[in-house]
C-alpha atoms as a PDB file:
ATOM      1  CA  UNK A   1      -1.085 -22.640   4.731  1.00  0.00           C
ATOM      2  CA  UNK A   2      -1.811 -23.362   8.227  1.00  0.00           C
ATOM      3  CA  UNK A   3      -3.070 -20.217  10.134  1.00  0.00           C
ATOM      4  CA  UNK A   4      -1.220 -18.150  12.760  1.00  0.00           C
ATOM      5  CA  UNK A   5      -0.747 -15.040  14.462  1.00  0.00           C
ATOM      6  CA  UNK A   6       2.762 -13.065  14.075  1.00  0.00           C
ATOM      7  CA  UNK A   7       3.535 -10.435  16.338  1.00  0.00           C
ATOM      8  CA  UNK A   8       6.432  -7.586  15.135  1.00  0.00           C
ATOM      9  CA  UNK A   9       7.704  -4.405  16.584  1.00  0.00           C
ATOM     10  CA  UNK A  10       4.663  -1.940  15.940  1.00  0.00           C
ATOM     11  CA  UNK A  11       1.962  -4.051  14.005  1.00  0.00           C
ATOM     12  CA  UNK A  12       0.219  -7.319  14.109  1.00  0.00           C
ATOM     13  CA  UNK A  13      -0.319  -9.479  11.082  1.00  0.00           C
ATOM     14  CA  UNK A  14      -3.239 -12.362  11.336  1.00  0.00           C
ATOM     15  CA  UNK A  15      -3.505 -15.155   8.604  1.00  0.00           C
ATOM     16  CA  UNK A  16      -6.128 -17.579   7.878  1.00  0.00           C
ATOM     17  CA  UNK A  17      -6.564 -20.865   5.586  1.00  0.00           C
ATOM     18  CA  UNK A  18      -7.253 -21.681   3.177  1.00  0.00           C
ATOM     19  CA  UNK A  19      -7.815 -17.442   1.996  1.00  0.00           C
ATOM     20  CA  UNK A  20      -5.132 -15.510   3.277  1.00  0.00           C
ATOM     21  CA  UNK A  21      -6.182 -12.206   5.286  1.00  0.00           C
ATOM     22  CA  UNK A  22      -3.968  -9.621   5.895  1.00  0.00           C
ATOM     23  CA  UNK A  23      -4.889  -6.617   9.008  1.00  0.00           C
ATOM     24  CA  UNK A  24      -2.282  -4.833  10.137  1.00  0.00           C
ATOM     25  CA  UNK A  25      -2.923  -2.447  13.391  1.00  0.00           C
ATOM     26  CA  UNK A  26      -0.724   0.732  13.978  1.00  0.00           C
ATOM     27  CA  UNK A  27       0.938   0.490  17.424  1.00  0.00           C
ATOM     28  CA  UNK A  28       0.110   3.940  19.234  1.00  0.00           C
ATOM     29  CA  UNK A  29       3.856   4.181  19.758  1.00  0.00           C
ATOM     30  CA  UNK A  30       5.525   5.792  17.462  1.00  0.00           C
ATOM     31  CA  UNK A  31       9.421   4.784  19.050  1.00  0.00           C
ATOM     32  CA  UNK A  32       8.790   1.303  17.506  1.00  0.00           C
ATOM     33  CA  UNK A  33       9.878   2.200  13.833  1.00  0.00           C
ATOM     34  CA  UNK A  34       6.546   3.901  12.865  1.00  0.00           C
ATOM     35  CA  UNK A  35       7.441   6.319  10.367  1.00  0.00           C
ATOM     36  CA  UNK A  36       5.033   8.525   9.250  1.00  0.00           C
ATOM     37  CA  UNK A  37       5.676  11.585   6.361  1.00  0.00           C
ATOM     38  CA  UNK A  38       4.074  13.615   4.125  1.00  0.00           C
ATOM     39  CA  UNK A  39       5.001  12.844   0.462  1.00  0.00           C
ATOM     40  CA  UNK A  40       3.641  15.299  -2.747  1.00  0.00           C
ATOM     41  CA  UNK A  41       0.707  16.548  -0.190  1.00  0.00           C
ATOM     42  CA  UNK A  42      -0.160  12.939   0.743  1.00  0.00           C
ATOM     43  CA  UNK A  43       1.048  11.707   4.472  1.00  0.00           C
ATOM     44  CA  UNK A  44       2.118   7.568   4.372  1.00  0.00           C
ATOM     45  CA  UNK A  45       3.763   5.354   7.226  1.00  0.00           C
ATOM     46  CA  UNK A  46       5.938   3.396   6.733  1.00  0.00           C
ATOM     47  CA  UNK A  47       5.436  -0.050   8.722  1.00  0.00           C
ATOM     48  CA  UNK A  48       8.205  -2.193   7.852  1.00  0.00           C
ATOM     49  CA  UNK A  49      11.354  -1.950   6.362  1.00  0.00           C
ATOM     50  CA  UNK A  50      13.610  -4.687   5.118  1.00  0.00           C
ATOM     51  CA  UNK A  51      16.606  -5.606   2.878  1.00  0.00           C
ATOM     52  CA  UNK A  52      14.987  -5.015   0.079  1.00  0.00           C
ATOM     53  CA  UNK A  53      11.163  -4.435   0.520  1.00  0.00           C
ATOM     54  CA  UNK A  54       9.167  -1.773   2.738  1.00  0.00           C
ATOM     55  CA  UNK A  55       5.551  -2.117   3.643  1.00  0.00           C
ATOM     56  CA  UNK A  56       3.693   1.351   3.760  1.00  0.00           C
ATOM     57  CA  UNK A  57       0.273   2.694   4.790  1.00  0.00           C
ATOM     58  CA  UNK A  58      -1.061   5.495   2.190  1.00  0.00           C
ATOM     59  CA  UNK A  59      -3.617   8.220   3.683  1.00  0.00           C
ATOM     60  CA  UNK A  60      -5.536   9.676   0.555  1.00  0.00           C
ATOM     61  CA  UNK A  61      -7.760  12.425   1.189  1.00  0.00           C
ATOM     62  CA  UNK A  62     -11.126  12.288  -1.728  1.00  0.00           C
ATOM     63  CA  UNK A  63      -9.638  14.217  -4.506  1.00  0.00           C
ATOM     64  CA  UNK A  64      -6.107  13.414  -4.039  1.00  0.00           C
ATOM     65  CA  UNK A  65      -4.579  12.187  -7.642  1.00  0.00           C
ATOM     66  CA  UNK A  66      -1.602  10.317  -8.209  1.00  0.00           C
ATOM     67  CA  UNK A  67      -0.346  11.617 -11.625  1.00  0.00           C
ATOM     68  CA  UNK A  68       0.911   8.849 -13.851  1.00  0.00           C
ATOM     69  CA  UNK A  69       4.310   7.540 -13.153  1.00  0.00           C
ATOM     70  CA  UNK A  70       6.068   4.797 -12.935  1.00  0.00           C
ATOM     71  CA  UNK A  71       9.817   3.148 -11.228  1.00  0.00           C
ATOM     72  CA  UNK A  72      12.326   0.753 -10.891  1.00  0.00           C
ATOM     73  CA  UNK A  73       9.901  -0.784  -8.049  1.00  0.00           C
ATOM     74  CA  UNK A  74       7.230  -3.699  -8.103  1.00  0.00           C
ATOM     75  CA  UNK A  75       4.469  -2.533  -6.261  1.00  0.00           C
ATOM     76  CA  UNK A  76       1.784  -4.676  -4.721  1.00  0.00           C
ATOM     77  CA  UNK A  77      -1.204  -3.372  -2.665  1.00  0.00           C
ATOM     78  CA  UNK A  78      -4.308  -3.642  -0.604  1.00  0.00           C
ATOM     79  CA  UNK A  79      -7.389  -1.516  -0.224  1.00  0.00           C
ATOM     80  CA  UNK A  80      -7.792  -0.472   3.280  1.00  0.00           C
ATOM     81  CA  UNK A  81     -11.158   1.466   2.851  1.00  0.00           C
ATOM     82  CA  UNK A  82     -12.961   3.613   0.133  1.00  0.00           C
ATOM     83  CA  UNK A  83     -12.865   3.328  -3.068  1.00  0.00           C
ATOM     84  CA  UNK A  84     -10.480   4.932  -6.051  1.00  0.00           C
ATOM     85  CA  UNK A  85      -9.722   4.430  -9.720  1.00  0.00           C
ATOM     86  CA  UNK A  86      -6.264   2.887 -10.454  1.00  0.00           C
ATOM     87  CA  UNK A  87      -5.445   3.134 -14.140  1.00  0.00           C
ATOM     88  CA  UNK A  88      -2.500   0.896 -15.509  1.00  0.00           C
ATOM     89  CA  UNK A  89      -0.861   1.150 -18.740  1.00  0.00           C
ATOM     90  CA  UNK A  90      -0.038  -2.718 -18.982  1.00  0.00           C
ATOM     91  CA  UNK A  91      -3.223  -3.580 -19.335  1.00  0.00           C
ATOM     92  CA  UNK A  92      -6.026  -3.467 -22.106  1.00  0.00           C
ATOM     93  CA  UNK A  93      -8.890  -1.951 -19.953  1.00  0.00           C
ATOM     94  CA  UNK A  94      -6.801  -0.124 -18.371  1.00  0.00           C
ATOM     95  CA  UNK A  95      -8.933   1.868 -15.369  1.00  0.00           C
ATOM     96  CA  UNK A  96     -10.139  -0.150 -12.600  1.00  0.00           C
ATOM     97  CA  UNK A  97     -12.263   0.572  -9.670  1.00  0.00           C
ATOM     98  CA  UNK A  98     -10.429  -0.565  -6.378  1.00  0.00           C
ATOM     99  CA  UNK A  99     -12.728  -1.491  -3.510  1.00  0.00           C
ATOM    100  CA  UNK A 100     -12.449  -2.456   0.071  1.00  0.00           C
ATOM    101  CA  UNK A 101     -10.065  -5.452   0.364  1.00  0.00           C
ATOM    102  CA  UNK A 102      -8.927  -5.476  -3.595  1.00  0.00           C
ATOM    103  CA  UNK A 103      -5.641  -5.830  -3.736  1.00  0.00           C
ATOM    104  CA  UNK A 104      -3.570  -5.137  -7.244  1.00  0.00           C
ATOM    105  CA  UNK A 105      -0.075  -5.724  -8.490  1.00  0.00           C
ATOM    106  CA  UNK A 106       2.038  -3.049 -10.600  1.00  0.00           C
ATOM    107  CA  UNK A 107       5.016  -4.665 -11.964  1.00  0.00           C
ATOM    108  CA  UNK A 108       8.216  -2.210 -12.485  1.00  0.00           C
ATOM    109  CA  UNK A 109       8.461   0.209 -14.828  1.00  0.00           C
ATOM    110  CA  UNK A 110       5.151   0.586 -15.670  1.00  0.00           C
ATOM    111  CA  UNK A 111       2.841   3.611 -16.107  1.00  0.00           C
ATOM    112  CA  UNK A 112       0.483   4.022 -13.924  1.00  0.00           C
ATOM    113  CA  UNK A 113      -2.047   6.802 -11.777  1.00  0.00           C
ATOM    114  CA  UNK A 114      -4.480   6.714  -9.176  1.00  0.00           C
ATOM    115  CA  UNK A 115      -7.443   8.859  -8.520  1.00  0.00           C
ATOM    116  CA  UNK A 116      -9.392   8.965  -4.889  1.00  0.00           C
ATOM    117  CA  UNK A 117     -12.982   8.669  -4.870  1.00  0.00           C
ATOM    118  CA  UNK A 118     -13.117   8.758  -1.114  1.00  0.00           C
ATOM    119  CA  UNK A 119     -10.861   9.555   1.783  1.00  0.00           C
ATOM    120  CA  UNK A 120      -9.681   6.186   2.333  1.00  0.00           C
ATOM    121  CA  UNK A 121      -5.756   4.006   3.098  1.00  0.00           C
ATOM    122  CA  UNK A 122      -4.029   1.811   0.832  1.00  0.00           C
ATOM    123  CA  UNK A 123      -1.304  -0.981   2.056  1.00  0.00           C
ATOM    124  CA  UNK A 124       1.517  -0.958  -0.599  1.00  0.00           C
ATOM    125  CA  UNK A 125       4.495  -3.426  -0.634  1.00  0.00           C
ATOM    126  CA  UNK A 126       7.473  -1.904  -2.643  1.00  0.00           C
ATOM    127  CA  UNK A 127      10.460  -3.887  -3.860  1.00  0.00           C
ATOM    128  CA  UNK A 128      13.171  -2.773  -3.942  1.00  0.00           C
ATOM    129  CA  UNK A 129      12.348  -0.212  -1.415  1.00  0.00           C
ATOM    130  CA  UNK A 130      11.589   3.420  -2.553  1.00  0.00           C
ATOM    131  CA  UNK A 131      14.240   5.726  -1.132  1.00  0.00           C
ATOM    132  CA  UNK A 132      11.902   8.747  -1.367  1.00  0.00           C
ATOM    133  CA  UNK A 133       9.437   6.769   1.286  1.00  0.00           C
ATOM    134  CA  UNK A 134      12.142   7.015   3.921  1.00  0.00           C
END
């Protein structure tokens, strides 16, 4: 993949080769399509919206817990900073420590929880898009 620079509405996303490296940077103008909410006590913005996917920015607080759940979305994501414990029911060993710039995939349907060691942010990419984000 040959690297780039992509400018869109309110965030910037930089690739390299041949290890792809994802930063995105909030524009301090929220009129560009920055959403940001509060959802169950935890406050998320929601950077991108499309057809069928959304791209969102989680803001966990140290303590926060995600009590297991799981929908009809695939969820991919991307430690930001800090550090939590994501436990998937998929899996055999399922709890894993997520650090800085670990990134995880949850396909749909499946049980899972997260519990924050730190505050800290989380990218997540949801497809199809979760209604209850908007």
């Amino acid at each position: 993949m040959k690297g780039g620079t992509y400018k869109w509405n309110s965030f910037l996303i930089i690739w390299n080769s041949p290890i792809v490296e994802l930063n995105v940077w909030e524009s301090s103008s929220k009129e560009e399509g920055d959403l940001e909410k509060a959802f169950k006590g935890i406050s998320l913005n929601s950077l991108a919206v499309g057809g069928k996917s959304m791209v969102t920015k989680i803001n966990y607080v140290k303590g926060n817990f995600v009590s297991t759940n799981q929908h009809p979305h695939e969820q991919y994501g991307c430690v930001i900073s800090n550090e939590y414990c994501l436990k998937v029911e998929l899996v055999d060993n399922p709890v894993d420590v997520l650090l800085c710039r670990d990134s995880y995939a949850i396909p749909d349907n499946i049980p899972h929880s997260l519990e924050v060691m730190e505050d800290g942010e989380i990218v997540d990419v949801f497809t199809l898009q979760r209604e209850d984000y908007l």
